[in-house]
N, C-alpha and C. Protein backbone atom coordinates (compact mmCIF):
# COMPACT_ATOMS: atom_id res chain seq x y z
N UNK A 1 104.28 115.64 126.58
CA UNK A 1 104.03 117.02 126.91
C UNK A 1 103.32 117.65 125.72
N UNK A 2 102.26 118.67 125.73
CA UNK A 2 101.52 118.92 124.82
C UNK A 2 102.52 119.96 124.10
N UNK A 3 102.49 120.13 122.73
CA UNK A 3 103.17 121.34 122.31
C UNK A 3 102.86 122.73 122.50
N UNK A 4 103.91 123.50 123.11
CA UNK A 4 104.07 125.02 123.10
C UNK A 4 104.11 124.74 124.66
N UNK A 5 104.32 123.94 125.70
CA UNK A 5 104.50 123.81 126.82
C UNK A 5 106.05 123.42 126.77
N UNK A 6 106.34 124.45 128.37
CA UNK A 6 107.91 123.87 128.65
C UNK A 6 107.90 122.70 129.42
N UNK A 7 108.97 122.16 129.63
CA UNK A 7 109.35 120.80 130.01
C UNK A 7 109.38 121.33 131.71
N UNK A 8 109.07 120.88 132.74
CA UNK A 8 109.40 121.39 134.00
C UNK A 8 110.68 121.13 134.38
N UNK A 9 110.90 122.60 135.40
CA UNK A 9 112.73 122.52 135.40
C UNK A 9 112.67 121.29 136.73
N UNK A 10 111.96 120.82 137.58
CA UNK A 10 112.13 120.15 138.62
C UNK A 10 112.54 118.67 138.06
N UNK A 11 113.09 118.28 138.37
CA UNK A 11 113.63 116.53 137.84
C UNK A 11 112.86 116.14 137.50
N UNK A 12 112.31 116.05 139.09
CA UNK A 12 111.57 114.98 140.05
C UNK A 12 110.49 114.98 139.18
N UNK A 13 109.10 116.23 139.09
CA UNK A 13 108.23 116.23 138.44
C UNK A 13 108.60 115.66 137.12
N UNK A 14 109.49 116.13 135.96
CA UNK A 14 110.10 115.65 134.81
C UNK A 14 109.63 114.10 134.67
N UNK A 15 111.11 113.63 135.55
CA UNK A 15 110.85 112.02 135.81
C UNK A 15 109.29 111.78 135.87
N UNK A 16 108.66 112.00 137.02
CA UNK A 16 107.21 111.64 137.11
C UNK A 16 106.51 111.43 135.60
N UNK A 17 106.48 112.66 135.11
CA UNK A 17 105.64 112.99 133.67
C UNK A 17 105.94 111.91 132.50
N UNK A 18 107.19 111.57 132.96
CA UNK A 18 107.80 111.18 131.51
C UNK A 18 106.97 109.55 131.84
N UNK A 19 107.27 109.00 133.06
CA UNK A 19 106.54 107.59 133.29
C UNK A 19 105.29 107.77 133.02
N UNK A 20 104.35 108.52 133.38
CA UNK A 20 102.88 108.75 132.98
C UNK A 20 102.76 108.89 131.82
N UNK A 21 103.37 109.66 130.88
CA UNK A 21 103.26 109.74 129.46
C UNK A 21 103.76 108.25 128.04
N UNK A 22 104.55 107.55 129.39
CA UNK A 22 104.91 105.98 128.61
C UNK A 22 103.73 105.28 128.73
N UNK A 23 102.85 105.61 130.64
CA UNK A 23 101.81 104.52 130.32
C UNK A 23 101.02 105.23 130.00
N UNK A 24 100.30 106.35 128.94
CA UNK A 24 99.33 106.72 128.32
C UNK A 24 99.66 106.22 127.11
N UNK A 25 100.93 106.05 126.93
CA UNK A 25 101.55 105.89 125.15
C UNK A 25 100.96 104.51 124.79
N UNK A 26 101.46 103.35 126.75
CA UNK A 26 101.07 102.15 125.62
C UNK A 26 99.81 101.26 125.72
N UNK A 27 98.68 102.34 125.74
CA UNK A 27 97.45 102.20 125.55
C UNK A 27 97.49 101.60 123.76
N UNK A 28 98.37 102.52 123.55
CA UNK A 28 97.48 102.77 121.75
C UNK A 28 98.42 101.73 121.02
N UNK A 29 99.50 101.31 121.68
CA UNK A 29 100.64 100.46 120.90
C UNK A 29 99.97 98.96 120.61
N UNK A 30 100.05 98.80 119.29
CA UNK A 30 99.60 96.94 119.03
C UNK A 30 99.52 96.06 120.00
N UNK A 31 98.70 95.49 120.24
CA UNK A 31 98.91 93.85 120.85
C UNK A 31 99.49 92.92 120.16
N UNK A 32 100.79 92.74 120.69
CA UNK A 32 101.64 91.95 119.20
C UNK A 32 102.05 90.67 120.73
N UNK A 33 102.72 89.81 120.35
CA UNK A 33 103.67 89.06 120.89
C UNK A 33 104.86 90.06 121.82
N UNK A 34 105.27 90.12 120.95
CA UNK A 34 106.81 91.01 121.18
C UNK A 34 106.43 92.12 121.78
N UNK A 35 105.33 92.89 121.55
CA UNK A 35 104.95 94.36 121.90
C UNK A 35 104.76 93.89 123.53
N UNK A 36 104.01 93.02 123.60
CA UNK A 36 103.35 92.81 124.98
C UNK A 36 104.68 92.71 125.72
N UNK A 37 105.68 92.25 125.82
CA UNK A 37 107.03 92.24 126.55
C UNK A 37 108.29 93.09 126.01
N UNK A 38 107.91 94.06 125.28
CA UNK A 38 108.69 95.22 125.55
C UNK A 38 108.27 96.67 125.79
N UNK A 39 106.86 96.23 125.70
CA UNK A 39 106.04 97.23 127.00
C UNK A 39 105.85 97.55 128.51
N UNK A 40 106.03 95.84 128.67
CA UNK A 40 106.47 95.75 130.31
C UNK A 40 108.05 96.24 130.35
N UNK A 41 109.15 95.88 130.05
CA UNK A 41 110.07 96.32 130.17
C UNK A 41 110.02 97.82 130.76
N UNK A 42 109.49 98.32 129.03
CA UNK A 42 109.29 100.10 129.00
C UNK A 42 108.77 100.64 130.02
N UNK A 43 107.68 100.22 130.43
CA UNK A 43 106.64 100.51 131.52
C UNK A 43 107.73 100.20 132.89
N UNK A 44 108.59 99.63 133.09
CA UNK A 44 109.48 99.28 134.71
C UNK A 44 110.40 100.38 134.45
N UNK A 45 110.91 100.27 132.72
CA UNK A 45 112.65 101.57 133.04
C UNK A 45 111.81 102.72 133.61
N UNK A 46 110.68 102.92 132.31
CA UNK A 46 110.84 104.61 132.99
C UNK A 46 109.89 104.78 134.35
N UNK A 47 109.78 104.05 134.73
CA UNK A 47 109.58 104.31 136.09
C UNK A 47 110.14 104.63 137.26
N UNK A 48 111.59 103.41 136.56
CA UNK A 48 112.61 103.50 137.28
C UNK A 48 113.45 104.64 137.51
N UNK A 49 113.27 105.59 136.41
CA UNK A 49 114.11 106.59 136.17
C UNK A 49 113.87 107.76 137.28
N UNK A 50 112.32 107.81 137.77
CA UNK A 50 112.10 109.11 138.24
C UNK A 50 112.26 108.23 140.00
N UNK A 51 112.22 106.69 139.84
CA UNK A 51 112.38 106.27 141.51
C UNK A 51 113.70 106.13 142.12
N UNK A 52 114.63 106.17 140.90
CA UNK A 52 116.12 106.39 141.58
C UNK A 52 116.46 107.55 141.70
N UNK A 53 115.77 108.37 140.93
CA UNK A 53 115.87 109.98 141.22
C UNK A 53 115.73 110.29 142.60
N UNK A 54 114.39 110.44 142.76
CA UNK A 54 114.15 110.44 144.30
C UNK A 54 115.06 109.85 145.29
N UNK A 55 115.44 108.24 144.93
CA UNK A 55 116.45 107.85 146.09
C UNK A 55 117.72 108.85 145.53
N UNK A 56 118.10 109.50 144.73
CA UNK A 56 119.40 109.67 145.05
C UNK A 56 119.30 111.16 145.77
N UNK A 57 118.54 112.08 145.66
CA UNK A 57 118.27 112.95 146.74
C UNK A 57 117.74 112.60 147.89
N UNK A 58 117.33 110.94 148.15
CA UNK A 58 117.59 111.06 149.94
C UNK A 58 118.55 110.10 149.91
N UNK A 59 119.99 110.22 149.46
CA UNK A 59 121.28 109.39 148.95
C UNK A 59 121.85 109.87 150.58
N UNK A 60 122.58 108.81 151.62
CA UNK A 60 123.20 108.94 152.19
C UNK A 60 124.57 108.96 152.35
N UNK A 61 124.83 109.54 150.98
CA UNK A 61 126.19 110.20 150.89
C UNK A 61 126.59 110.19 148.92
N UNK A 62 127.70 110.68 148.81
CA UNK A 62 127.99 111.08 147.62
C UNK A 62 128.08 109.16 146.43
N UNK A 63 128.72 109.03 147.65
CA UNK A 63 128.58 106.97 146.46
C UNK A 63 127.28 107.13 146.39
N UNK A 64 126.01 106.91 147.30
CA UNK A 64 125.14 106.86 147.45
C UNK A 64 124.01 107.61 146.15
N UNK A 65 124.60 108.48 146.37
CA UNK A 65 123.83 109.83 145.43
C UNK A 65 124.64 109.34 143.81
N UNK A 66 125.48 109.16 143.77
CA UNK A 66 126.02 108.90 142.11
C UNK A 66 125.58 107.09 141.56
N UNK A 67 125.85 106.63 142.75
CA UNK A 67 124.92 105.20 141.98
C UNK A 67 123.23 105.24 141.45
N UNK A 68 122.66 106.01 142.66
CA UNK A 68 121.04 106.25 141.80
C UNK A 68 120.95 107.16 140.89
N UNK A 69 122.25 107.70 140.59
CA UNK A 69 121.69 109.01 139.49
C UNK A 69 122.94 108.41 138.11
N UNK A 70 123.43 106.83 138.90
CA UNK A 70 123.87 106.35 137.05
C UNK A 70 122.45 105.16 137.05
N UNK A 71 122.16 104.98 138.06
CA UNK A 71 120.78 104.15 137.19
C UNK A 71 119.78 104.53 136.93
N UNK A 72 119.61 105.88 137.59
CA UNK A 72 118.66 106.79 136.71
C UNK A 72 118.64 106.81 135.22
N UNK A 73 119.95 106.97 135.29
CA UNK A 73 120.60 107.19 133.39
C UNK A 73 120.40 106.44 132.32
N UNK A 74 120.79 104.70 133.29
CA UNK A 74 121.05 103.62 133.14
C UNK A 74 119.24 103.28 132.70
N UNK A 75 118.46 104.12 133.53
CA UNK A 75 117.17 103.33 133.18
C UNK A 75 116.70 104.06 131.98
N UNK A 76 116.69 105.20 131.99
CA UNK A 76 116.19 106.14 130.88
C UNK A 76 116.86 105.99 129.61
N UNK A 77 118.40 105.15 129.29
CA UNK A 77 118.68 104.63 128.38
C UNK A 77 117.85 103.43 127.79
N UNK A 78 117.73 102.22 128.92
CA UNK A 78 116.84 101.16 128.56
C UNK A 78 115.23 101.81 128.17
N UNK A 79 114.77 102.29 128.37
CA UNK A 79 113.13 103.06 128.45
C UNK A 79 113.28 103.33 126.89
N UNK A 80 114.00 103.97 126.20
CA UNK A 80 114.85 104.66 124.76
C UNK A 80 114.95 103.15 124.22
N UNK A 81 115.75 102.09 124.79
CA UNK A 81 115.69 100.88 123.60
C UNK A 81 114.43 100.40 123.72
N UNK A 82 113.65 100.06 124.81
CA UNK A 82 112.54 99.53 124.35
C UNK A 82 111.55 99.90 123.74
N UNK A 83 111.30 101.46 123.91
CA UNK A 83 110.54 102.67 122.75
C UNK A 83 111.12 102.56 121.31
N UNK A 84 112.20 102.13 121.15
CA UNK A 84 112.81 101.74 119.56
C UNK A 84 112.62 100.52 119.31
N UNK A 85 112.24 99.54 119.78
CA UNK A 85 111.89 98.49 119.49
C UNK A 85 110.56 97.83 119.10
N UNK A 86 109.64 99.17 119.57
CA UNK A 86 108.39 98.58 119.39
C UNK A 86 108.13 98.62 118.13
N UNK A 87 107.19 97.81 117.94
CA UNK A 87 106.22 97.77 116.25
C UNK A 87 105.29 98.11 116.15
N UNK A 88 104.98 99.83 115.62
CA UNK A 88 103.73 100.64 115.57
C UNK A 88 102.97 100.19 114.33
N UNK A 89 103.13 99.47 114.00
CA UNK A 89 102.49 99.54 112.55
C UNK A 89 103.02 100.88 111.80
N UNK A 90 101.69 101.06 111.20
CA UNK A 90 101.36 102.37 110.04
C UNK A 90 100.81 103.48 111.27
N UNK A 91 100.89 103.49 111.98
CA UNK A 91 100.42 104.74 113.09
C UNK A 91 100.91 105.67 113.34
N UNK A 92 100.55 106.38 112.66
CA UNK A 92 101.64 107.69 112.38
C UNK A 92 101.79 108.79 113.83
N UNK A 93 100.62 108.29 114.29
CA UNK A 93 100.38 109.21 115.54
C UNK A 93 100.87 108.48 116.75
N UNK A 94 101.21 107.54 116.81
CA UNK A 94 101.69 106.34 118.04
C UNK A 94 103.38 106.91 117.14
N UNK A 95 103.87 106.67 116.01
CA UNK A 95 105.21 106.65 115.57
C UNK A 95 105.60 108.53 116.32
N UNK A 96 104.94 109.43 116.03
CA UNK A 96 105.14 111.05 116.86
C UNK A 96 105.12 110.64 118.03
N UNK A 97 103.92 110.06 118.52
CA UNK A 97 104.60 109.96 120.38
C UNK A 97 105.95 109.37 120.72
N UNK A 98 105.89 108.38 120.11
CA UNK A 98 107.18 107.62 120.32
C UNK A 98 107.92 108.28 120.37
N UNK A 99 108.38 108.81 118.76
CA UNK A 99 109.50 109.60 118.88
C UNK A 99 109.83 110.54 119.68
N UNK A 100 108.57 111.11 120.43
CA UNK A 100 108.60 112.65 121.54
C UNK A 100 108.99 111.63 122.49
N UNK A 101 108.48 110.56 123.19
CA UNK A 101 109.41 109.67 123.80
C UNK A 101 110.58 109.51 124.71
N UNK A 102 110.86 109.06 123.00
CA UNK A 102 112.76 108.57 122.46
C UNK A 102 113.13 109.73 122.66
N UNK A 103 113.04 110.95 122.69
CA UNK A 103 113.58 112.03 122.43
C UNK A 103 113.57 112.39 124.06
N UNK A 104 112.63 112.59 125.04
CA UNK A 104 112.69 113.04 125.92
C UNK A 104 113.63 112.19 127.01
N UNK A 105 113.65 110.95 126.85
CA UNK A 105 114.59 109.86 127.67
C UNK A 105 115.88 110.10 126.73
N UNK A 106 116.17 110.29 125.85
CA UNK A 106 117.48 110.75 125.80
C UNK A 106 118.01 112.31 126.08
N UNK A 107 116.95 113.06 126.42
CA UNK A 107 117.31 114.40 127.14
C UNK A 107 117.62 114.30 128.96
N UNK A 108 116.81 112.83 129.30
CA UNK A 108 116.92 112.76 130.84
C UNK A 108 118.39 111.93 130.64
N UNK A 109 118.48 111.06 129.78
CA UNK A 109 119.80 110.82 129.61
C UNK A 109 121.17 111.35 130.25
N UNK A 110 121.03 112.42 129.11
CA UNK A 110 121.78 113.79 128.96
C UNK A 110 122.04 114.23 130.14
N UNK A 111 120.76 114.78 130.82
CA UNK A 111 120.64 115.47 132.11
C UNK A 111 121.30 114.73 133.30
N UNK A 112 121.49 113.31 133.46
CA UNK A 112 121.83 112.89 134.27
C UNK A 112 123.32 112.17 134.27
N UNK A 113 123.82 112.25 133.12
CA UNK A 113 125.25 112.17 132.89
C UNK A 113 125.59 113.30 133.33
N UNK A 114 125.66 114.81 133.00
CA UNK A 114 125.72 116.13 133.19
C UNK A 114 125.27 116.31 134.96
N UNK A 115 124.70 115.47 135.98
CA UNK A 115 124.68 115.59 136.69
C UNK A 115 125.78 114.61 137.74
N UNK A 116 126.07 113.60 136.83
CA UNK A 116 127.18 112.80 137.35
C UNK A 116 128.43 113.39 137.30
N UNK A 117 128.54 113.59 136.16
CA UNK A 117 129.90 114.65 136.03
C UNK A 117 130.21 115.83 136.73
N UNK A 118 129.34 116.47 137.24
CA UNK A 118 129.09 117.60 138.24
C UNK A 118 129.52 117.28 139.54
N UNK A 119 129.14 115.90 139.80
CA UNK A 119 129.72 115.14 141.22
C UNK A 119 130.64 115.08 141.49
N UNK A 120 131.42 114.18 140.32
CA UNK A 120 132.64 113.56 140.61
C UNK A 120 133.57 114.21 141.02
């Protein structure tokens, strides 16, 4: 998200942004060994995050709705280890995205524990 912009209050959009902004991120990330397969990883969680979203608002019932919104959680945690794992080099400007990132998947984190707990 560019700075001095708010985060959108809608999930859904949220989720969306945050996957688009992983695969703009790993344009610029090394071609390493290791990078190349914890990019794919990165590139499936947070995808995953905003597609269990969606299923759990067309959740046919409350089990229904709390299992896609703990693997929502569940994915946006993994999305966070594999963004900490990568090897930016000296890139100081790939190391700021990242971290805006790491930072925003542990706010969807947040958000979706806080929405589990709301359920139960």
């Amino acid at each position: 998200m560019e700075a001095g912009r708010e985060k959108p209050y809608d999930l859904e959009e949220r989720t969306f942004l945050f996957a688009k902004r992983v695969r703009r991120f790993v344009k610029v990330v090394p071609r390493t060994v290791c990078n190349a397969e914890d990019v794919k990883q990165m590139a499936r969680a947070s995808g995953s995050v905003g597609a269990n979203y969606i299923e759990a608002n067309e959740s046919l019932g409350k089990k229904d709705f709390q299992m896609h919104i703990r693997i929502s959680r569940k994915e946006a945690k993994e999305a966070r280890y594999w963004l900490r794992l990568l090897d930016l080099g000296d890139d100081a400007s790939a190391g700021k995205d990242c971290a805006a990132l790491i930072q925003e998947s542990t706010e969807l984190m947040n958000i979706f524990g806080a929405i589990l707990k709301k359920s139960l």
